[in-house]
C-alpha atoms as a PDB file:
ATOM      1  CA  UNK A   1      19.451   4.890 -30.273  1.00  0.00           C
ATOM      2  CA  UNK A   2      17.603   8.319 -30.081  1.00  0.00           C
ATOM      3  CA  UNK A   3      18.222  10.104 -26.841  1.00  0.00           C
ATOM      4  CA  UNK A   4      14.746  11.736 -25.093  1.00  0.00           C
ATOM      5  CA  UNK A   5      14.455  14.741 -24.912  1.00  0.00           C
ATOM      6  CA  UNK A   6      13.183  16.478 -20.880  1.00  0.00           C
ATOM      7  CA  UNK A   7      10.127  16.798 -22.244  1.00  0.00           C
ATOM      8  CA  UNK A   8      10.051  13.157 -23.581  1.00  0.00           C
ATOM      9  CA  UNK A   9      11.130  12.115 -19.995  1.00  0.00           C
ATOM     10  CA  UNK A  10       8.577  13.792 -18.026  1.00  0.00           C
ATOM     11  CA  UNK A  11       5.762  12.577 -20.377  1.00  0.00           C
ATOM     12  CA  UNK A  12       7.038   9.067 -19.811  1.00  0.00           C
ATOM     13  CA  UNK A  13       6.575   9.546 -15.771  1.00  0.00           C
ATOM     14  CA  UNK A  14       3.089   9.659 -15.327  1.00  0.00           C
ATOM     15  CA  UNK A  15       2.617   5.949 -16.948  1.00  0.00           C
ATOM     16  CA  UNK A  16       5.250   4.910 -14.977  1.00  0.00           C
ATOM     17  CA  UNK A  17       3.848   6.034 -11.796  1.00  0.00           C
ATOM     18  CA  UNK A  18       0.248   4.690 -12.802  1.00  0.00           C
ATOM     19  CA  UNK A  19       1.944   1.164 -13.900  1.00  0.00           C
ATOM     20  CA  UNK A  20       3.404   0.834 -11.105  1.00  0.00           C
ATOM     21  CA  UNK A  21       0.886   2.230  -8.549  1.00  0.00           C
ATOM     22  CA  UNK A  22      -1.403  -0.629 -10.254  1.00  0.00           C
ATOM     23  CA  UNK A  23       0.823  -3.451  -9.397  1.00  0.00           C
ATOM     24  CA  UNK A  24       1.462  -2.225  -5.780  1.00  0.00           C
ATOM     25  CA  UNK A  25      -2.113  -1.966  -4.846  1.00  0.00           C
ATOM     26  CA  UNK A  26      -2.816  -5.190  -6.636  1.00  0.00           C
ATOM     27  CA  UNK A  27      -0.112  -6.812  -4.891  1.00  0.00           C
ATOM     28  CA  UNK A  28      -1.025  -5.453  -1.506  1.00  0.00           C
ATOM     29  CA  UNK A  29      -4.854  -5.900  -1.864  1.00  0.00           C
ATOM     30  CA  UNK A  30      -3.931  -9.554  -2.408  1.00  0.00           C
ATOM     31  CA  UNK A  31      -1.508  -9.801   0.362  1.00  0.00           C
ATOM     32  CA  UNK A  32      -4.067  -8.607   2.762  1.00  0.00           C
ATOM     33  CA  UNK A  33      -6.465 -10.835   1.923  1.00  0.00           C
ATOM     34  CA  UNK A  34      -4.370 -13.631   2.423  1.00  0.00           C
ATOM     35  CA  UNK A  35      -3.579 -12.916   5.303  1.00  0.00           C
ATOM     36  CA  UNK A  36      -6.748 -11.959   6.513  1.00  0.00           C
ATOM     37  CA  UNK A  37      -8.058 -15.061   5.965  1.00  0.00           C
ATOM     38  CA  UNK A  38      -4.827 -16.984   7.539  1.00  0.00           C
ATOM     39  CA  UNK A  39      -4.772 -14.878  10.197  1.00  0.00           C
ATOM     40  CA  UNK A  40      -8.201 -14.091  11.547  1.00  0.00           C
ATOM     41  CA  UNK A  41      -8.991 -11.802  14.460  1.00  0.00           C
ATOM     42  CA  UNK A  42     -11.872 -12.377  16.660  1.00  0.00           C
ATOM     43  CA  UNK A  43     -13.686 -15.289  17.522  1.00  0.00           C
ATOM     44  CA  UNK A  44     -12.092 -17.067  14.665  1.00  0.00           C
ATOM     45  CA  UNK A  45      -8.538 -16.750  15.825  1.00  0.00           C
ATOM     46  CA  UNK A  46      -8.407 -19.258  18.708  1.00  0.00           C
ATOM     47  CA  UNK A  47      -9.101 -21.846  15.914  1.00  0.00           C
ATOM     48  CA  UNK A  48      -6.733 -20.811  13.113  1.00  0.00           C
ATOM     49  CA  UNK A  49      -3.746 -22.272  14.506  1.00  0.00           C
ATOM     50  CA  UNK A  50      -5.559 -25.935  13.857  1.00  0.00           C
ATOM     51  CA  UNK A  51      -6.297 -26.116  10.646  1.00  0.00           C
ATOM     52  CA  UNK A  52      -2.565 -25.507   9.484  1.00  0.00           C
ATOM     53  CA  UNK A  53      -1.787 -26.781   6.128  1.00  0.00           C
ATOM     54  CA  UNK A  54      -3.487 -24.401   4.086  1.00  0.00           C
ATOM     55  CA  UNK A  55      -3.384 -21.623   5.984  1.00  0.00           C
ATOM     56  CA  UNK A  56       0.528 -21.955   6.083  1.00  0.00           C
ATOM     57  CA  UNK A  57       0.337 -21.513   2.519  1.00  0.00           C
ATOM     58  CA  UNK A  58      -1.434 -18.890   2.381  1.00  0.00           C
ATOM     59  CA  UNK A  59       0.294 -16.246   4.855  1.00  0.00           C
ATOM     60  CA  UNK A  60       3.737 -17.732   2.682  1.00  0.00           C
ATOM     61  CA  UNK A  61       2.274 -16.688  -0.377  1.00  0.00           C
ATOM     62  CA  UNK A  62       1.078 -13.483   1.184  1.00  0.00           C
ATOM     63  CA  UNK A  63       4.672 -12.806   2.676  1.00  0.00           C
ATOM     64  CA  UNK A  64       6.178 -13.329  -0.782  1.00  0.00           C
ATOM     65  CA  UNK A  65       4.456 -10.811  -2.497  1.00  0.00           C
ATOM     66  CA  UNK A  66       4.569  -8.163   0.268  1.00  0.00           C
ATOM     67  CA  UNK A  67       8.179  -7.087  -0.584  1.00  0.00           C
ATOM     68  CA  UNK A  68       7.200  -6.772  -4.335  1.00  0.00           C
ATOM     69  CA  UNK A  69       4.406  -4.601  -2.930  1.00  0.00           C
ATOM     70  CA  UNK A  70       6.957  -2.526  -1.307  1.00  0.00           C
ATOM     71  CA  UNK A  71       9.199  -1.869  -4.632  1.00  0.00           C
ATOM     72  CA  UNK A  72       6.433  -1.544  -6.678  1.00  0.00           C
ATOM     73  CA  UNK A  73       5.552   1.451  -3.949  1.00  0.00           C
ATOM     74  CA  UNK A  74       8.525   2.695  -3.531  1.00  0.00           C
ATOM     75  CA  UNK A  75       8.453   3.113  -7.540  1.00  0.00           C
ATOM     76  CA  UNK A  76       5.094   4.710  -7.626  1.00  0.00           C
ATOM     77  CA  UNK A  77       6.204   7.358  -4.990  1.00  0.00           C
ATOM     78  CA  UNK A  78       9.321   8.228  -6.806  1.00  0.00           C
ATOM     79  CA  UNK A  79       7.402   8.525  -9.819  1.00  0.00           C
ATOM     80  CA  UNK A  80       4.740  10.428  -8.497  1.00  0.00           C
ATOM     81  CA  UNK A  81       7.351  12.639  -6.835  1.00  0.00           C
ATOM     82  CA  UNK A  82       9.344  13.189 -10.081  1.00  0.00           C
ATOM     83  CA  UNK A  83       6.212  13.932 -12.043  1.00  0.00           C
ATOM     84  CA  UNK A  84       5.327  16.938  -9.428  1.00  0.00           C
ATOM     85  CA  UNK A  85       8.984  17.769  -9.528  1.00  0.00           C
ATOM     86  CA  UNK A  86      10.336  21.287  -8.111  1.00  0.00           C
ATOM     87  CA  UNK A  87       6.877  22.885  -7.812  1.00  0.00           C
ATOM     88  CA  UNK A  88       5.440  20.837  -5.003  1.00  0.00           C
ATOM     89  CA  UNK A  89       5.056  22.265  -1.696  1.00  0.00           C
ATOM     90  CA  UNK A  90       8.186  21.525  -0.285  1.00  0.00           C
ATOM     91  CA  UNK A  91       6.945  20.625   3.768  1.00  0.00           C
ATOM     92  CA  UNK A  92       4.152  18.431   1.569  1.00  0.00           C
ATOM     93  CA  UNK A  93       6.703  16.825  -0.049  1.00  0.00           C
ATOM     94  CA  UNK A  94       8.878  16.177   2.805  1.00  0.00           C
ATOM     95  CA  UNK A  95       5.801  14.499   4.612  1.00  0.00           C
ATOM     96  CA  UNK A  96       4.802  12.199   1.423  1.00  0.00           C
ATOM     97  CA  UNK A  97       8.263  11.491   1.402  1.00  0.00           C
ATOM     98  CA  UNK A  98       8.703  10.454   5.241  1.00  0.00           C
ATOM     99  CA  UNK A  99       5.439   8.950   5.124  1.00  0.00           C
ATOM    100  CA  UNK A 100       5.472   6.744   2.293  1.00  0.00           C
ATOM    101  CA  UNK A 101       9.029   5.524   3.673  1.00  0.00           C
ATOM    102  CA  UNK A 102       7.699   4.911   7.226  1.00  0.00           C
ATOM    103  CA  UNK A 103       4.658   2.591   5.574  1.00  0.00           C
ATOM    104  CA  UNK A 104       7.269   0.536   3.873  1.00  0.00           C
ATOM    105  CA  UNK A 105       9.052  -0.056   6.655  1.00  0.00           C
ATOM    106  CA  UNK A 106       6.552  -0.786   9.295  1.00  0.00           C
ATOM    107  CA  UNK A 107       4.452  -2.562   6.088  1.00  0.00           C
ATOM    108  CA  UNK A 108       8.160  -5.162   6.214  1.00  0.00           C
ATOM    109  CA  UNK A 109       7.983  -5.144   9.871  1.00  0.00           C
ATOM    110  CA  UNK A 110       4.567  -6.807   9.744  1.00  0.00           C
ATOM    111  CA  UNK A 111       5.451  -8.763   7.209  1.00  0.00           C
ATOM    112  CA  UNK A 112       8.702 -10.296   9.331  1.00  0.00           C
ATOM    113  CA  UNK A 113       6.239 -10.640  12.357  1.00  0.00           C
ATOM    114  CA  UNK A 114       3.727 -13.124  10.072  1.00  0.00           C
ATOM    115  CA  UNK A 115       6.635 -14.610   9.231  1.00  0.00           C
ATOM    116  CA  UNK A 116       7.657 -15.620  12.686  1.00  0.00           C
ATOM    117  CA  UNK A 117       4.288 -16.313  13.183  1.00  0.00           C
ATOM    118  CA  UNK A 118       4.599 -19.246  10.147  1.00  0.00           C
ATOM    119  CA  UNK A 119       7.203 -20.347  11.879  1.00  0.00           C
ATOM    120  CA  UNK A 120       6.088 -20.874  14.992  1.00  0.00           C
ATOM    121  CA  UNK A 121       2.834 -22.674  13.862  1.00  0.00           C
ATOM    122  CA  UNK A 122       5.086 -24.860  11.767  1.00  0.00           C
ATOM    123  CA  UNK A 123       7.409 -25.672  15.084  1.00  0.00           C
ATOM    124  CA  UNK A 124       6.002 -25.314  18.409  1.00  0.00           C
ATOM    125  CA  UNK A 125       2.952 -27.416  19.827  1.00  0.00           C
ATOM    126  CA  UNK A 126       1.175 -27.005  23.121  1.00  0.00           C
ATOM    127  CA  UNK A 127       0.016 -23.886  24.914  1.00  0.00           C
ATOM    128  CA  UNK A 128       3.259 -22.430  24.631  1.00  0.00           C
ATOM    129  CA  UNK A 129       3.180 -22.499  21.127  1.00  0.00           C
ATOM    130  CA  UNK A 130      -0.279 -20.992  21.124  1.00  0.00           C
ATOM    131  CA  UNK A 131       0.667 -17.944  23.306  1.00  0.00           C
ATOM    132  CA  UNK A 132       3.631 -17.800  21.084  1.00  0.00           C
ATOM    133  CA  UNK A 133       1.067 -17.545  17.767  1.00  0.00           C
ATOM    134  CA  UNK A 134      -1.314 -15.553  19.275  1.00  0.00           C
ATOM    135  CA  UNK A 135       1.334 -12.660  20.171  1.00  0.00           C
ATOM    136  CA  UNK A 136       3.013 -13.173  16.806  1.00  0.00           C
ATOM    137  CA  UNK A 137      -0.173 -12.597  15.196  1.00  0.00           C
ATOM    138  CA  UNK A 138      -1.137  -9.983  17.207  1.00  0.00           C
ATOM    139  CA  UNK A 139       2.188  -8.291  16.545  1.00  0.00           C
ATOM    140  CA  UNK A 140       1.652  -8.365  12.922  1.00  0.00           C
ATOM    141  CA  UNK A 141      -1.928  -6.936  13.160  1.00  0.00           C
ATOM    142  CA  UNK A 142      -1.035  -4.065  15.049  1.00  0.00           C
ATOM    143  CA  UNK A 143       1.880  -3.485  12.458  1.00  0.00           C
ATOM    144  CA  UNK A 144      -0.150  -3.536   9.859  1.00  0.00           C
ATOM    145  CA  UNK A 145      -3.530  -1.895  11.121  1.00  0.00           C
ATOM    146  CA  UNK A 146      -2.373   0.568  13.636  1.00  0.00           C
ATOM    147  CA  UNK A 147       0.698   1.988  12.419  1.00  0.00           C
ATOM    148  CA  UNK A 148       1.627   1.190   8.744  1.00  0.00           C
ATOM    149  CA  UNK A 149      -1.994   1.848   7.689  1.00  0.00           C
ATOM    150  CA  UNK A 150      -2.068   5.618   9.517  1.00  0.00           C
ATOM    151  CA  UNK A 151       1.632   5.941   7.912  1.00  0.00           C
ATOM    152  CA  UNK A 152      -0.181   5.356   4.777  1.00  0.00           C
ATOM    153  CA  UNK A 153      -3.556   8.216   5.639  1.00  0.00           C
ATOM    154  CA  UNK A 154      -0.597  10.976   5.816  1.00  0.00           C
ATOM    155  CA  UNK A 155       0.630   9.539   2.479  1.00  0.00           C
ATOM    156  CA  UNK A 156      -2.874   9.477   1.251  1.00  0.00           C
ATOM    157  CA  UNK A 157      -3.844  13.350   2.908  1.00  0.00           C
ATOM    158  CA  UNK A 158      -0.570  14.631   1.207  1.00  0.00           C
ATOM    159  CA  UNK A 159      -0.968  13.718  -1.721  1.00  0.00           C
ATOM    160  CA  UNK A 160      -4.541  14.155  -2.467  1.00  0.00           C
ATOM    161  CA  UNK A 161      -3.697  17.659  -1.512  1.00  0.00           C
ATOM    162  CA  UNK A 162      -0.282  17.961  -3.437  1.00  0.00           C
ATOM    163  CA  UNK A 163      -2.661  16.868  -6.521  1.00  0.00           C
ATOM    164  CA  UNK A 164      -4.926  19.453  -6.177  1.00  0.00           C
ATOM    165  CA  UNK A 165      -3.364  22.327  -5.276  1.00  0.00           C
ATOM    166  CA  UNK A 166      -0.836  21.311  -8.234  1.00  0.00           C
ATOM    167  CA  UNK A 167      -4.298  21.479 -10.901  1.00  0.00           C
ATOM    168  CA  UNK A 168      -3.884  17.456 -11.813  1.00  0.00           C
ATOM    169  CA  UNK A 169      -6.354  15.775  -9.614  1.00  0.00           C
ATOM    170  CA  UNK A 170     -10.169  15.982  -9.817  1.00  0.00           C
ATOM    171  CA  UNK A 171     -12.047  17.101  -6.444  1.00  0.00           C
ATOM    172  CA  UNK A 172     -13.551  13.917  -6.678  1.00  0.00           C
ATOM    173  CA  UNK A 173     -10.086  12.073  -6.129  1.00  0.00           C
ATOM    174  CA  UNK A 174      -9.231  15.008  -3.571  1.00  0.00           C
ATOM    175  CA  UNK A 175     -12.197  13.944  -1.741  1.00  0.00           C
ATOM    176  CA  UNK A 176     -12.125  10.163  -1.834  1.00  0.00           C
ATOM    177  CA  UNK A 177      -8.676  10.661  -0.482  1.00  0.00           C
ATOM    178  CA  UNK A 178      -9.555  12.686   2.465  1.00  0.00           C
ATOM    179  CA  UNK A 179     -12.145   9.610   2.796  1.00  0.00           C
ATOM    180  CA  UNK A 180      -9.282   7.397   2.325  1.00  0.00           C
ATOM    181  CA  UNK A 181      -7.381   9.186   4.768  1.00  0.00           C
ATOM    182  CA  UNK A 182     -10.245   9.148   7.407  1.00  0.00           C
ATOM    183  CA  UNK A 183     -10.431   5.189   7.341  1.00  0.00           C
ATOM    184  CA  UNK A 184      -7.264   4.313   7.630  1.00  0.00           C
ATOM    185  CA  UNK A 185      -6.700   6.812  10.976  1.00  0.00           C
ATOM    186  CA  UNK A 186      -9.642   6.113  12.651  1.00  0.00           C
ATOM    187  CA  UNK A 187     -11.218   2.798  11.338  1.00  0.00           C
ATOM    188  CA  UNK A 188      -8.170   0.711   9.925  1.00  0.00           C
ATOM    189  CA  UNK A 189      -7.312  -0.984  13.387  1.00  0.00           C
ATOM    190  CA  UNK A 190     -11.010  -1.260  14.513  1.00  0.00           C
ATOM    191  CA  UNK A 191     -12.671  -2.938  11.501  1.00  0.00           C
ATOM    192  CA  UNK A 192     -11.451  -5.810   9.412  1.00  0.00           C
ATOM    193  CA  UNK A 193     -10.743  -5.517   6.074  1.00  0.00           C
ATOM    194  CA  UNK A 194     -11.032  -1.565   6.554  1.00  0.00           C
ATOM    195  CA  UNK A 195      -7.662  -1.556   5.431  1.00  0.00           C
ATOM    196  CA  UNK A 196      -8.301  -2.224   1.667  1.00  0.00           C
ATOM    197  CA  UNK A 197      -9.086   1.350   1.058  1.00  0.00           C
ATOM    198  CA  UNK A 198      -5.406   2.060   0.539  1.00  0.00           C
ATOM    199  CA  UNK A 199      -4.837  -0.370  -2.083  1.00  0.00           C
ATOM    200  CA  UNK A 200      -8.303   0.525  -3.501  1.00  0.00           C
ATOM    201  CA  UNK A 201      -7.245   4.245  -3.084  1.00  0.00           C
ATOM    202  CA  UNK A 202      -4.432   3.613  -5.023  1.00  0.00           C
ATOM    203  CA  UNK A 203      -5.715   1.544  -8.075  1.00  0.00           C
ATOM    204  CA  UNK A 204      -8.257   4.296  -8.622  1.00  0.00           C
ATOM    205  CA  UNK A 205      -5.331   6.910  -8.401  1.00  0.00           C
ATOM    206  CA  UNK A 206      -3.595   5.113 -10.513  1.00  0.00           C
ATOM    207  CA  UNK A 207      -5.836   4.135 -13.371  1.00  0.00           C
ATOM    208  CA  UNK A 208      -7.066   8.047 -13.385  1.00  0.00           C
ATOM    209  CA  UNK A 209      -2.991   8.867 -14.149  1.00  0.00           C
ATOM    210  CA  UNK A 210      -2.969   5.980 -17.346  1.00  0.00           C
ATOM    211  CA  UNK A 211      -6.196   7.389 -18.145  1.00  0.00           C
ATOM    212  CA  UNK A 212      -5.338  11.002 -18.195  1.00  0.00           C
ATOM    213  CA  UNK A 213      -1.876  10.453 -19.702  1.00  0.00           C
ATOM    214  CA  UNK A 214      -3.885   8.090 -22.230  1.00  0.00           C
ATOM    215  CA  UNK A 215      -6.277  10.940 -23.548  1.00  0.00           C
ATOM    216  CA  UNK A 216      -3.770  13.909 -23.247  1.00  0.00           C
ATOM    217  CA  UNK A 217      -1.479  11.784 -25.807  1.00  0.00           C
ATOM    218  CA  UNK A 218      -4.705  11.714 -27.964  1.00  0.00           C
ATOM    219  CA  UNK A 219      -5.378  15.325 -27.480  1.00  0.00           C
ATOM    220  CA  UNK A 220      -1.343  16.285 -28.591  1.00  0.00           C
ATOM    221  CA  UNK A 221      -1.314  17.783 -31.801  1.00  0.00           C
ATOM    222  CA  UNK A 222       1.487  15.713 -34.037  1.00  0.00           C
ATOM    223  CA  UNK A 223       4.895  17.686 -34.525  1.00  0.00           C
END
């Protein structure tokens, strides 16, 4: 089997990262939704504990494809990262790095506290069992809209910038990420379904990286 060459590598890392960027924000998107409609905040959310059977099924579903969100991400960054490689700013990189982590990891903890929150619905009755849910929810709301979603505006902000200072994103990507970015600090924990810009973020990224990889391997003369 023919060994690639460095060259061969790093043209193989862009499609990686946009492959898998696809799949996380696909996988995420869907996993919000879920929950989101499980889960509701508001004046919906002292009735969602009642009607339990299918709204069990959905926050399970949800949970099982949040850790295939997170290796799909982790995947994408590590792409992305190797793609930039050694001439990336190196405090830029450090935050996209520490970011991107941090969202994985409080993205998890969320996911743990729905879980407990399935649990609960699935073994406690009465109004301790309520209070129980309602914290548990609340828990994984605040995980998930006030901390891993302004973990992932700093991964958003970094990047956009990495990008363009680096000549290989458009200003129009630049700037829907700073818009991005904006949502997810300031409107993420205050609006439902504000959240969905980061996995809508991301599948635009992400197509724009198949897309450009597509018509530069067009472009290549043949050797």
């Amino acid at each position: 089997m023919r060994d690639m060459g460095p060259g061969q590598r790093a043209m193989e890392t862009p499609r990686a990262a946009g492959l898998a960027g696809v799949v996380f924000a696909v996988l995420l998107a869907a996993a919000i939704v879920l929950v989101r409609l499980a889960m509701p905040e508001g004046a919906e959310a002292a009735t969602a504990r009642a009607t339990t059977p299918g709204k069990r099924d959905a926050v399970q579903w949800a949970l099982d494809l949040v850790p295939f969100a997170g290796i799909f991400f982790l995947w994408f960054l590590g792409a992305v990262r190797a793609h930039v490689g050694e001439v990336e700013d190196r405090f830029l990189a450090t935050v996209l790095l520490g970011s991107g982590l941090v969202f994985t990891a409080t993205m998890f903890g969320g996911a743990a506290a729905a879980a407990a929150v399935l649990q609960i619905g699935r073994s406690s009755a009465g109004a301790t069992g309520q209070a129980a849910w309602d914290f548990g929810r609340d828990l994984a709301y605040s995980l998930l809209t006030g901390y891993a979603m302004r973990m992932a505006a700093v991964f958003v902000s970094s990047l956009s910038v990495i990008g363009h200072r680096l000549g290989v994103l458009p200003r129009w990507l630049m700037v829907l990420g700073v818009l991005t970015a904006l949502t997810l600090l300031f409107v993420s924990s205050n609006v439902p379904w504000a959240e969905l810009a980061f996995p809508v973020w991301s599948l635009v990224l992400s197509l724009y990286i198949i897309a450009g990889r597509r018509g530069g391997s067009r472009n290549r003369p043949a050797t």
